[in-house]
C-alpha atoms as a PDB file:
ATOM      1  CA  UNK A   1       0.000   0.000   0.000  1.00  0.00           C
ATOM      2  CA  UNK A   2       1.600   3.228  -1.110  1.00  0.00           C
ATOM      3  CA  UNK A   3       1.716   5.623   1.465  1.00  0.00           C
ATOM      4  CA  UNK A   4       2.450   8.574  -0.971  1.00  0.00           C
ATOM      5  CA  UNK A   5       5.773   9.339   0.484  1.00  0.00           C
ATOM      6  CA  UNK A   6       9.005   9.733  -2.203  1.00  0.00           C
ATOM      7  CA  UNK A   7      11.591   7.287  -0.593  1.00  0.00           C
ATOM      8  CA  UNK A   8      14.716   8.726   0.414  1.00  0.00           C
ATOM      9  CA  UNK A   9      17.331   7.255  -1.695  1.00  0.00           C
ATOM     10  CA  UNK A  10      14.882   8.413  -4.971  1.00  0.00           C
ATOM     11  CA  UNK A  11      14.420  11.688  -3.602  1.00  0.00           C
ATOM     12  CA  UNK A  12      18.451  12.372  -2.824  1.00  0.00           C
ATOM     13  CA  UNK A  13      18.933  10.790  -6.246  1.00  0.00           C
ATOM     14  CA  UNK A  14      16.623  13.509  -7.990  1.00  0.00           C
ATOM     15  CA  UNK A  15      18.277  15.880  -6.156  1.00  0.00           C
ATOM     16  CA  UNK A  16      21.674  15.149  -7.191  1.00  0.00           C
ATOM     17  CA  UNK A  17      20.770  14.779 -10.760  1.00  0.00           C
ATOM     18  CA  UNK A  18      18.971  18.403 -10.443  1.00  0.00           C
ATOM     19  CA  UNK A  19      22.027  19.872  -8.685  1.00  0.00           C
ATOM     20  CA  UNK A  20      24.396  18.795 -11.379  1.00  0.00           C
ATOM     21  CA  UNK A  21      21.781  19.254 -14.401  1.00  0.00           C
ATOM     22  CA  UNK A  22      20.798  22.923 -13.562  1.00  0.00           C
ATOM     23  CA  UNK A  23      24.376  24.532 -13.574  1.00  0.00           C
ATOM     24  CA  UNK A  24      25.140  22.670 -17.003  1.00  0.00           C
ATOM     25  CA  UNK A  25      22.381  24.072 -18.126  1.00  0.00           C
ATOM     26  CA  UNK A  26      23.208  27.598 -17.392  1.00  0.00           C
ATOM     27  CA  UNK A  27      26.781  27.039 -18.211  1.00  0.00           C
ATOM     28  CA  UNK A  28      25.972  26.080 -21.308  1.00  0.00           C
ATOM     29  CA  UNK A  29      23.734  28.817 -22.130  1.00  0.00           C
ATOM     30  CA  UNK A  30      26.055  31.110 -20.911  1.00  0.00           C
ATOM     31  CA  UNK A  31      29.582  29.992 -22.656  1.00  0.00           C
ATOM     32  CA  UNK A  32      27.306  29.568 -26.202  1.00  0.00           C
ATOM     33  CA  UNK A  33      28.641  31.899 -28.588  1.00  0.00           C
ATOM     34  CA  UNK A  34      25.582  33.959 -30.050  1.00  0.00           C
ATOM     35  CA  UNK A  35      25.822  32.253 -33.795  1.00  0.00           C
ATOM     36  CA  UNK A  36      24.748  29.005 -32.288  1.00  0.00           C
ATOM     37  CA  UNK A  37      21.684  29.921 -31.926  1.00  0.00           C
ATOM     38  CA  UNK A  38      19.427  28.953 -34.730  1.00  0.00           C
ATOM     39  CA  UNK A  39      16.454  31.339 -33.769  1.00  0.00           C
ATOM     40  CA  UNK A  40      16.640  34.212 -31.869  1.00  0.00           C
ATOM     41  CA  UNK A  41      14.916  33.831 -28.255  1.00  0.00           C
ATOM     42  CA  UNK A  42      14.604  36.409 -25.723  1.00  0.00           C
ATOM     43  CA  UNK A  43      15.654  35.193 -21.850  1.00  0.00           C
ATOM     44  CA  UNK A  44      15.466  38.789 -20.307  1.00  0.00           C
ATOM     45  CA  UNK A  45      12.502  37.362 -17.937  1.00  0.00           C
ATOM     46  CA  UNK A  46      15.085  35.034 -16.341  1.00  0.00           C
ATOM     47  CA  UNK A  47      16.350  37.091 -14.136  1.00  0.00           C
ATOM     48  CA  UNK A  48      12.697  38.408 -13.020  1.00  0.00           C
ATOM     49  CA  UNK A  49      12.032  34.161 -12.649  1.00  0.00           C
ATOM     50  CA  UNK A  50      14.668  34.057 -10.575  1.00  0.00           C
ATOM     51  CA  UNK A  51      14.326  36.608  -8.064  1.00  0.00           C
ATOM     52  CA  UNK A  52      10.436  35.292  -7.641  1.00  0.00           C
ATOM     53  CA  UNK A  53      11.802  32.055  -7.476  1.00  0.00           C
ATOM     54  CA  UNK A  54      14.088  32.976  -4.699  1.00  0.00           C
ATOM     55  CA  UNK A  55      11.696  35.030  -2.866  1.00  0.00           C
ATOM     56  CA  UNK A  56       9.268  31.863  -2.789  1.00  0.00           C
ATOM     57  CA  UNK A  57      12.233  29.601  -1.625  1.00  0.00           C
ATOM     58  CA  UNK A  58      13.549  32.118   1.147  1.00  0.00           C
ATOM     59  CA  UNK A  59       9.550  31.842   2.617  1.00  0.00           C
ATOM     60  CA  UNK A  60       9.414  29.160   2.269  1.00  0.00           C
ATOM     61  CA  UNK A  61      12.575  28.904   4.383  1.00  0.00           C
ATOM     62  CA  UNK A  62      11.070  31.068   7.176  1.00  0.00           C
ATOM     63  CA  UNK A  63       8.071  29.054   7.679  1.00  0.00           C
ATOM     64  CA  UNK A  64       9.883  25.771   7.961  1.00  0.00           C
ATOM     65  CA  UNK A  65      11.856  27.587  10.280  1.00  0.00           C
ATOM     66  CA  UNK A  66       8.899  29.069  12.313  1.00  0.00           C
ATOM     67  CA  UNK A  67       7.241  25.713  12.212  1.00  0.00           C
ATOM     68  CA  UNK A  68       9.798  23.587  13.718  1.00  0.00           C
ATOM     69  CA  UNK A  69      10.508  26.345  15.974  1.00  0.00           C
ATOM     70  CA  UNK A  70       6.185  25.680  17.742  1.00  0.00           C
ATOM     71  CA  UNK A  71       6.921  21.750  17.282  1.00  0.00           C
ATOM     72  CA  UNK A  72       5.099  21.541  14.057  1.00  0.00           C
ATOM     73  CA  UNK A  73       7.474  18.939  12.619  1.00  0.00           C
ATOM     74  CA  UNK A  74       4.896  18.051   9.811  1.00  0.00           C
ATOM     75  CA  UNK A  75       4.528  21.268   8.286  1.00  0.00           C
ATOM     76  CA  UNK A  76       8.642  22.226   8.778  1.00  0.00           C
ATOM     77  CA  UNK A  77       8.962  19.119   6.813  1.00  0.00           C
ATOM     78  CA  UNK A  78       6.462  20.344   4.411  1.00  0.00           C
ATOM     79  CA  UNK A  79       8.136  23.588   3.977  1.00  0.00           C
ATOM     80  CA  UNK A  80      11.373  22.063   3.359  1.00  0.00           C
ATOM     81  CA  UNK A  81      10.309  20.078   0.375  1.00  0.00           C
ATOM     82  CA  UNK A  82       8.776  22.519  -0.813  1.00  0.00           C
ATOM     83  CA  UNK A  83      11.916  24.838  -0.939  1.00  0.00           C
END
């Protein structure tokens, strides 16, 4: 009976494969030279995505941090994997 809980050796494994994947990623877009692109896209919301991104995380954050603080270990752990 599935209890809907991600076990932890899956979880740290999607972890590590997003940790690794995500700075390749921006590496790569960073480092490709500006003819190697075959059609012309516009990224100047990125840095808008990441600064709501961030702001969601860092609240994320607090709350866990309030939560555990009042003994509310579900919702800390809740807030955590949701950061």
């Amino acid at each position: 009976m599935s209890t809907g809980k991600i076990p932890e050796r899956s979880a740290n494994l999607l972890i590590g494969i997003t940790s690794v994947a995500v700075p390749l990623v921006v590496a790569a877009l960073l480092f490709m030279p500006k003819s190697a692109t075959a059609v012309s896209v516009n990224l100047d919301f990125l840095p808008g995505l990441n600064a709501v991104i961030n702001s969601a995380v860092t609240l994320l954050l607090v709350a866990g941090f309030l939560f555990v603080r009042q003994g509310k270990v579900q919702l800390h752990r809740t807030m955590m994997l949701s950061a």
